[in-house]
Protein backbone atom coordinates (compact mmCIF):
# COMPACT_ATOMS: atom_id res chain seq x y z
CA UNK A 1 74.59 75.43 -59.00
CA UNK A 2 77.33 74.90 -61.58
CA UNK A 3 77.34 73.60 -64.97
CA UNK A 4 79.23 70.39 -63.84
CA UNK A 5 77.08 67.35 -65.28
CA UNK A 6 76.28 64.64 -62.09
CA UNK A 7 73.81 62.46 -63.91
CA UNK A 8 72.93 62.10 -67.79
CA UNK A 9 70.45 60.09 -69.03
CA UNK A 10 70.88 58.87 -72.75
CA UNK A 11 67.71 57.52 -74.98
CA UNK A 12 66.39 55.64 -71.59
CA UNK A 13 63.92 53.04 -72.77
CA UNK A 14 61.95 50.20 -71.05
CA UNK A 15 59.69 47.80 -73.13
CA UNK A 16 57.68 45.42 -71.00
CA UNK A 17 55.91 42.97 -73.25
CA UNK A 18 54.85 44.92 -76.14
CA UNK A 19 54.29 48.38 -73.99
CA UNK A 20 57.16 51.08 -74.16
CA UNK A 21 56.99 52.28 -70.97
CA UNK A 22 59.74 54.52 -71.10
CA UNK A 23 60.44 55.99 -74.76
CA UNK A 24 63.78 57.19 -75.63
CA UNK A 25 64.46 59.86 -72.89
CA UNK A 26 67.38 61.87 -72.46
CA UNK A 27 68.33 64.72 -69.83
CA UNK A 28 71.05 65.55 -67.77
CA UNK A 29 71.10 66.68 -64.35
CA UNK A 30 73.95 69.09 -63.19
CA UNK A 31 76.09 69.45 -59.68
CA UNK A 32 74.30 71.14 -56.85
CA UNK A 33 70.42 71.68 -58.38
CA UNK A 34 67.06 70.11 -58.35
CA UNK A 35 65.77 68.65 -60.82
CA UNK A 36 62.22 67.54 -61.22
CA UNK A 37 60.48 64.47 -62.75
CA UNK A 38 57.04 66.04 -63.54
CA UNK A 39 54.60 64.14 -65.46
CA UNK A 40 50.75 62.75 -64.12
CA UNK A 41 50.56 59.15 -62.67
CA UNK A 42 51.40 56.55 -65.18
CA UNK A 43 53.67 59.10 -67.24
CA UNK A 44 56.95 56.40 -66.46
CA UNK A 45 58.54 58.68 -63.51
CA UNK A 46 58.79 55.76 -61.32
CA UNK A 47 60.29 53.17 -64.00
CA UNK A 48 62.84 55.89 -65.25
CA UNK A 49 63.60 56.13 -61.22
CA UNK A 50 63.97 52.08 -60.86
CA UNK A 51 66.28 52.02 -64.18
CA UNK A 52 68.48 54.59 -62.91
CA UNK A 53 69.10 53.06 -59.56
CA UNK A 54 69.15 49.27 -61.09
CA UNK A 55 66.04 47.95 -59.35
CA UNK A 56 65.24 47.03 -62.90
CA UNK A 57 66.99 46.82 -66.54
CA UNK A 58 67.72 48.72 -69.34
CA UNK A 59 65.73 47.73 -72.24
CA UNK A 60 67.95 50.92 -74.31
CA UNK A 61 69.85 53.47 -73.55
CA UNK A 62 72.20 54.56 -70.71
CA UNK A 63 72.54 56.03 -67.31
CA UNK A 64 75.53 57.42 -66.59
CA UNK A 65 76.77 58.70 -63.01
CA UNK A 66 80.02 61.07 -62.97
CA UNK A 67 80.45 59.72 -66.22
CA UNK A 68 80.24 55.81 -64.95
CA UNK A 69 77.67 53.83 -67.19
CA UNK A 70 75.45 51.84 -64.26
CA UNK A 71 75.44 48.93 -66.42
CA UNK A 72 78.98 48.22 -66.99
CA UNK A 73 80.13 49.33 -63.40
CA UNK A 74 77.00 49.24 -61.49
CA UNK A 75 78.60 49.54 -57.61
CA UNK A 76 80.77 52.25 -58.51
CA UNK A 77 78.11 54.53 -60.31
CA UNK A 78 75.65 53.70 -57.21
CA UNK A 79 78.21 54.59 -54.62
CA UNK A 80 77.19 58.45 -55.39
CA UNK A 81 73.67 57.92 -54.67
CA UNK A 82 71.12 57.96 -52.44
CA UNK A 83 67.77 56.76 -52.89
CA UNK A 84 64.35 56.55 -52.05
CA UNK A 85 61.94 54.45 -54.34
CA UNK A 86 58.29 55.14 -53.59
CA UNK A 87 57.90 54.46 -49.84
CA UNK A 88 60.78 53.68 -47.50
CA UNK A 89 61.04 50.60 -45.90
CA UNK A 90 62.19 50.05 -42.20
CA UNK A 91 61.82 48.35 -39.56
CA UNK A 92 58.93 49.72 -36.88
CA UNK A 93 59.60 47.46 -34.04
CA UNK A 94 63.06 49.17 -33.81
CA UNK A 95 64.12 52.61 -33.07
CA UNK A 96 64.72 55.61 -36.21
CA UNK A 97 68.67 55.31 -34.44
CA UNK A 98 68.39 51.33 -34.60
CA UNK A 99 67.29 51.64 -37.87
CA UNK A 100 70.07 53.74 -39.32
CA UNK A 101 72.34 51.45 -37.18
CA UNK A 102 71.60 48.51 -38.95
CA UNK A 103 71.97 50.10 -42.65
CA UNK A 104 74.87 51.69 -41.63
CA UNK A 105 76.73 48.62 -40.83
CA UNK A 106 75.68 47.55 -44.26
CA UNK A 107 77.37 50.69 -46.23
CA UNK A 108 81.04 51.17 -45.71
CA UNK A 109 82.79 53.62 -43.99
CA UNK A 110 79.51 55.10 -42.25
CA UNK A 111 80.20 55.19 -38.56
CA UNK A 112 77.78 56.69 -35.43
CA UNK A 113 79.55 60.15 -36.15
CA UNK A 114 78.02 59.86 -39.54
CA UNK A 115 74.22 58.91 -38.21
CA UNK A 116 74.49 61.79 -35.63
CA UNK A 117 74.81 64.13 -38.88
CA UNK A 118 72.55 62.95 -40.49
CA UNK A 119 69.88 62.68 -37.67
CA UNK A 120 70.50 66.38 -37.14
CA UNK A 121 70.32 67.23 -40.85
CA UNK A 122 66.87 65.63 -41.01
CA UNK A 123 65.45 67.47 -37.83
CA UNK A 124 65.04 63.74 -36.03
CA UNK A 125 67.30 64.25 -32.92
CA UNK A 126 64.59 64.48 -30.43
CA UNK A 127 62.94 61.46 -31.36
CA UNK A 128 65.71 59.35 -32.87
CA UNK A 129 65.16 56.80 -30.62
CA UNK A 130 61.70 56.48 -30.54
CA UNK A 131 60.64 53.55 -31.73
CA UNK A 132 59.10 53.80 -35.82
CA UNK A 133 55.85 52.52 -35.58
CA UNK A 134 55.10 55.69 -33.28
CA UNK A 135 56.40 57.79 -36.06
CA UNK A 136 53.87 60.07 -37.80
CA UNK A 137 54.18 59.56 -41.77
CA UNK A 138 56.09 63.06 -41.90
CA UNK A 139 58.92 61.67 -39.67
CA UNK A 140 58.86 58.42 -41.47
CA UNK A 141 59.72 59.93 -44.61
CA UNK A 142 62.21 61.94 -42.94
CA UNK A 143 63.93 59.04 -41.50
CA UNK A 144 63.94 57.75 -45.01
CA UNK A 145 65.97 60.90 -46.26
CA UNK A 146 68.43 59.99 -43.31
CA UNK A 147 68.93 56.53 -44.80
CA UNK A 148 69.57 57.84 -48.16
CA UNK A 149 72.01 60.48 -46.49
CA UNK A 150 73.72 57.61 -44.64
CA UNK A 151 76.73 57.40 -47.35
CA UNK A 152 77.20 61.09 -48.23
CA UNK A 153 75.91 60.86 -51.98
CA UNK A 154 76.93 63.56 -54.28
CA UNK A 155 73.22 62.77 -55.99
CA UNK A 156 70.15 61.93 -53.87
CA UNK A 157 67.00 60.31 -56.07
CA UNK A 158 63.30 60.31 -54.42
CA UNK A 159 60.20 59.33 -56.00
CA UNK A 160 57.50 60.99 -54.92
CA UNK A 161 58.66 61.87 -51.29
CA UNK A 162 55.69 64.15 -50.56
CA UNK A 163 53.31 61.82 -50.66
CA UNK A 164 50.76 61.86 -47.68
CA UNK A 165 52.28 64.49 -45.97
CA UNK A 166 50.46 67.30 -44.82
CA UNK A 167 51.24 71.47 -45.73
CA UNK A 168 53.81 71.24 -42.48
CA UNK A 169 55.72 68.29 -43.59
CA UNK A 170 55.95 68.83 -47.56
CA UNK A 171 57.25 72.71 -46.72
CA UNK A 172 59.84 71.24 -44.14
CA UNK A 173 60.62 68.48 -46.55
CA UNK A 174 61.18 70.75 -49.16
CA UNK A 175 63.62 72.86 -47.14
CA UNK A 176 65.41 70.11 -46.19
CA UNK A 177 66.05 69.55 -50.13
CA UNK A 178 67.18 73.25 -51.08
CA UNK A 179 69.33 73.33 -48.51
CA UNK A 180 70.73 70.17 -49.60
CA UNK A 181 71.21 70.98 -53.00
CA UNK A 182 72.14 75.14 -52.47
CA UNK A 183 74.82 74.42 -49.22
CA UNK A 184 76.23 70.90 -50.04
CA UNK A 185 76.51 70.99 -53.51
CA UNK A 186 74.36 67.70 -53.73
CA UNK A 187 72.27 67.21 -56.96
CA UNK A 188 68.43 66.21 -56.16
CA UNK A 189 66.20 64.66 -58.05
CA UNK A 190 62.62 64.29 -57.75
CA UNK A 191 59.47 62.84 -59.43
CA UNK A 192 55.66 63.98 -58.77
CA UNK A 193 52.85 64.75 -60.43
CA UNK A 194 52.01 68.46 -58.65
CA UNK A 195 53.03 71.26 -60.52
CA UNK A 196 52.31 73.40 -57.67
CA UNK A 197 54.67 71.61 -55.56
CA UNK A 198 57.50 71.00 -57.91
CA UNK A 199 57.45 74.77 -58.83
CA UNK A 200 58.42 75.93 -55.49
CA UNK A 201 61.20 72.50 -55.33
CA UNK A 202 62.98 72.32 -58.26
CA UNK A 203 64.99 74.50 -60.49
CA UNK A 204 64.42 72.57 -63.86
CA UNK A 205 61.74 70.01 -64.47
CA UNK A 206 61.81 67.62 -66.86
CA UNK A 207 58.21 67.53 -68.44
CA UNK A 208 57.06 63.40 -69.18
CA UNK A 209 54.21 62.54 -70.83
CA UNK A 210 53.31 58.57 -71.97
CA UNK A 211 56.87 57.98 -70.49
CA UNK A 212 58.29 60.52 -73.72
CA UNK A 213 60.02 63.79 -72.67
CA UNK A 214 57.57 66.70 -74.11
CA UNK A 215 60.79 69.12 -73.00
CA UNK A 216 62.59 70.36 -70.15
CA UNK A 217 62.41 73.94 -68.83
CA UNK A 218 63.30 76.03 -65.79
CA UNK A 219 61.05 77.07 -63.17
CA UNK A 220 62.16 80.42 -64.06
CA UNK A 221 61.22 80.35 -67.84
CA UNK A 222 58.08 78.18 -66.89
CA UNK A 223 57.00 81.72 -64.99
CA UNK A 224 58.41 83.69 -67.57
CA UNK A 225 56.51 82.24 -70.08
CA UNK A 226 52.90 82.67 -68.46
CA UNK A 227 53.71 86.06 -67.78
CA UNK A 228 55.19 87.20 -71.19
CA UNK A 229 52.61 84.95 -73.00
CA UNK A 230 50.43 87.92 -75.14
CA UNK A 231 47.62 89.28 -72.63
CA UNK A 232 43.90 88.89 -72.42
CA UNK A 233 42.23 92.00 -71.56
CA UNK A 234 38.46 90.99 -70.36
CA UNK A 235 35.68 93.45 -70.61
CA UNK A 236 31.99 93.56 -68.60
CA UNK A 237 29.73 95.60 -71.22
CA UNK A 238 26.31 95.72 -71.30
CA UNK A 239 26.06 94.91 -75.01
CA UNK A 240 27.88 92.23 -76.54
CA UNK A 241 26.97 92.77 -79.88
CA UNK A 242 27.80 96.23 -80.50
CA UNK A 243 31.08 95.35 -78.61
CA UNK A 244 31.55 92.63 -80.78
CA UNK A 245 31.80 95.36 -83.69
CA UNK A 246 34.01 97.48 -82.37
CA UNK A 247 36.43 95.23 -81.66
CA UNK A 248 35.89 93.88 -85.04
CA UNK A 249 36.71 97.18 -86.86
CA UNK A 250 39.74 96.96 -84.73
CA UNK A 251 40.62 93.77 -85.87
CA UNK A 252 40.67 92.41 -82.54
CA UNK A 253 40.00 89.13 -81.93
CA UNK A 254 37.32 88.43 -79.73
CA UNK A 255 35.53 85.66 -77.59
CA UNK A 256 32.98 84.59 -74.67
CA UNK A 257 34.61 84.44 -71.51
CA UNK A 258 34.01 80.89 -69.28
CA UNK A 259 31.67 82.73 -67.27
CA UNK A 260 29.68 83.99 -70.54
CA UNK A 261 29.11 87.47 -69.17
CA UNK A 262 32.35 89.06 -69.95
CA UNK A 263 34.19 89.45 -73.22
CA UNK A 264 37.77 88.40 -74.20
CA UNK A 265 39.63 90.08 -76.12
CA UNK A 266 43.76 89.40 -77.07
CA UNK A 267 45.29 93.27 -76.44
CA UNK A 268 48.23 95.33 -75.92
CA UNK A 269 48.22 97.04 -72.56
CA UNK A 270 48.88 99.61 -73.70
CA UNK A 271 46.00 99.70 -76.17
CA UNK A 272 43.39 99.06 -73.30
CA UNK A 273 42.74 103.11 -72.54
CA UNK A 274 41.65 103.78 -76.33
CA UNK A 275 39.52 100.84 -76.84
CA UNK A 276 37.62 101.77 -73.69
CA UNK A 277 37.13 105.08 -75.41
CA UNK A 278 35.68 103.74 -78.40
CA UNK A 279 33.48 101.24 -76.97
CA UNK A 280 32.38 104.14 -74.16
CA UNK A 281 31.76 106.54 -77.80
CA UNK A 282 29.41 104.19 -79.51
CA UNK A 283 27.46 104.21 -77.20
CA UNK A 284 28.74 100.46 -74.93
CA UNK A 285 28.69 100.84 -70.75
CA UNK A 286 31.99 99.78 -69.88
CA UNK A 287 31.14 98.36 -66.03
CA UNK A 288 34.97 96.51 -65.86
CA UNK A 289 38.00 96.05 -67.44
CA UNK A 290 40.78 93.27 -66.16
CA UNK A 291 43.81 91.79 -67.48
CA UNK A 292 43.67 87.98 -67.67
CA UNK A 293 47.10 86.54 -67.91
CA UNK A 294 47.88 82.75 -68.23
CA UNK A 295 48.94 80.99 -65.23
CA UNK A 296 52.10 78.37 -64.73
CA UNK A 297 49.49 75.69 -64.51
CA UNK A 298 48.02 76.54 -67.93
CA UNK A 299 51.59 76.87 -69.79
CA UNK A 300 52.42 73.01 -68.23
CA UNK A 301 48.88 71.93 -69.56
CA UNK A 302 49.19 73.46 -73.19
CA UNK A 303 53.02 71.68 -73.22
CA UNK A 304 50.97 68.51 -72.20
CA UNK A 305 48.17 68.92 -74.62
CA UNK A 306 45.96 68.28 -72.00
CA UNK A 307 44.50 71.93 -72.52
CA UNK A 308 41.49 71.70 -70.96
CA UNK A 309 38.07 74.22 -71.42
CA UNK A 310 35.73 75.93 -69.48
């Protein structure tokens, strides 16, 4: 991945009516990574997608590809990219080859060599001519890739292209998109609302909330975080209350675990072994002791403010 900017995004706003659907976002996505539109359903993933592509206008702001501004030279920015917005279309009386036979002879300068790549790219040759509506979903959306792939784009754009599939399908389509990005230099980028799924995708995400940008982190620092974030130690005792005043001559601050038979208290790991001691010398049982650290899913939850309690 290099530091070479493919697509920037400048205070991106749509108003429909009186609703700002998208408010004032800004990002930039660089040559050869993939980037991640994470945000839950209705965040404005989807209308961000549409603007960038043209399906529908700019209320503010600009989207810029290699530096072209869509708006002012709309068929030169798109000529970089591939797309696919929410679910592919095609047509299932025909063939997956019939079907990237007709689009082909719609984009200039694709020709059957060109198909045959990208059939083998997607993992379709042994069923390429099989006619669509026989297709399982998985294949469908892989046929989809191969009609986004059709005109070699430097930058390929998919909204939600897991959708559906099964563990299989999203693990092979995920492949498909490293390998993408990592061996042809090709920038991805690609919306959803699983964190799970976008951490093992992308290698930034930008974080949307009520179509604003709440920030944009690696994967990397998103993992960093949770595991650097200061530690909860939690103790099983058999007395709370005399536990309780330990830890407050300690000046340790201490609360109820969710389950309400364990203790939590904020510690330094390395501090563990002599607390133990002094609960264990006034006289407190000591039955377990367990380091509680915060998980990915909790760091992209506080940065939401949807923290949410036991």
């Amino acid at each position: 991945m290099s530091n070479e900017v493919a697509l920037e995004i400048k205070n991106l706003t749509k108003v429909i009516g009186r609703k700002t659907i998208v408010d004032d976002l800004s990002f930039a996505v660089r040559k050869g990574e993939v980037f991640g539109l994470l945000g839950p359903n209705g965040a404005g993933k989807t209308t961000t997608i549409r603007m960038i592509v043209g399906l529908i206008g700019i209320t503010k702001g600009s989207v810029l590809v290699h530096e072209v501004d869509v708006t002012k030279d709309f068929e030169s920015a798109m000529s970089h990219v591939g797309a696919i917005v929410e679910n592919p279309e095609m047509y299932k009386y025909l063939s997956g080859y019939q079907n990237l036979l007709h689009f082909a002879r719609m984009t200039p300068g694709v020709n059957r060599a060109r198909i045959d790549e990208v059939v083998e790219l997607v993992g379709l040759k042994s069923r390429i001519h099989d006619r669509v509506r026989k297709y399982s979903l998985g294949m469908r959306q892989r046929l989809g890739l191969a009609l986004a792939l059709l005109r070699d784009p430097s930058i390929l754009i998919l909204d939600e292209p897991t959708n559906g599939l099964d563990p299989a399908g999203i693990r092979e389509f995920r492949d498909h998109l490293r390998s993408l990005a990592s061996q042809r230099g090709m920038s991805v980028i690609v919306s959803s609302h699983l964190l799970a799924e976008m951490e093992l995708m992308c290698d930034r995400v930008a974080i949307i909330q009520d179509g604003k940008l709440v920030d944009i982190r690696s994967i990397n620092e998103m993992k960093g975080d949770a595991a650097s974030a200061a530690q909860t130690t939690r103790f099983k005792v058999d007395n709370h209350e005399l536990a309780r005043s330990i830890f407050a001559k300690a000046d340790l601050a201490c609360q109820t675990a969710p389950d309400g038979r364990e203790l939590d208290v904020m510690l330094d790991p390395l501090a563990v072994a002599d607390v133990v001691a002094a609960l264990v010398h006034a006289g407190v049982k000591v039955s377990g002791v367990r380091t509680v650290t915060r998980t990915l899913e909790e760091s992209f939850l506080e940065m939401t403010g949807e923290v949410r309690h036991a």
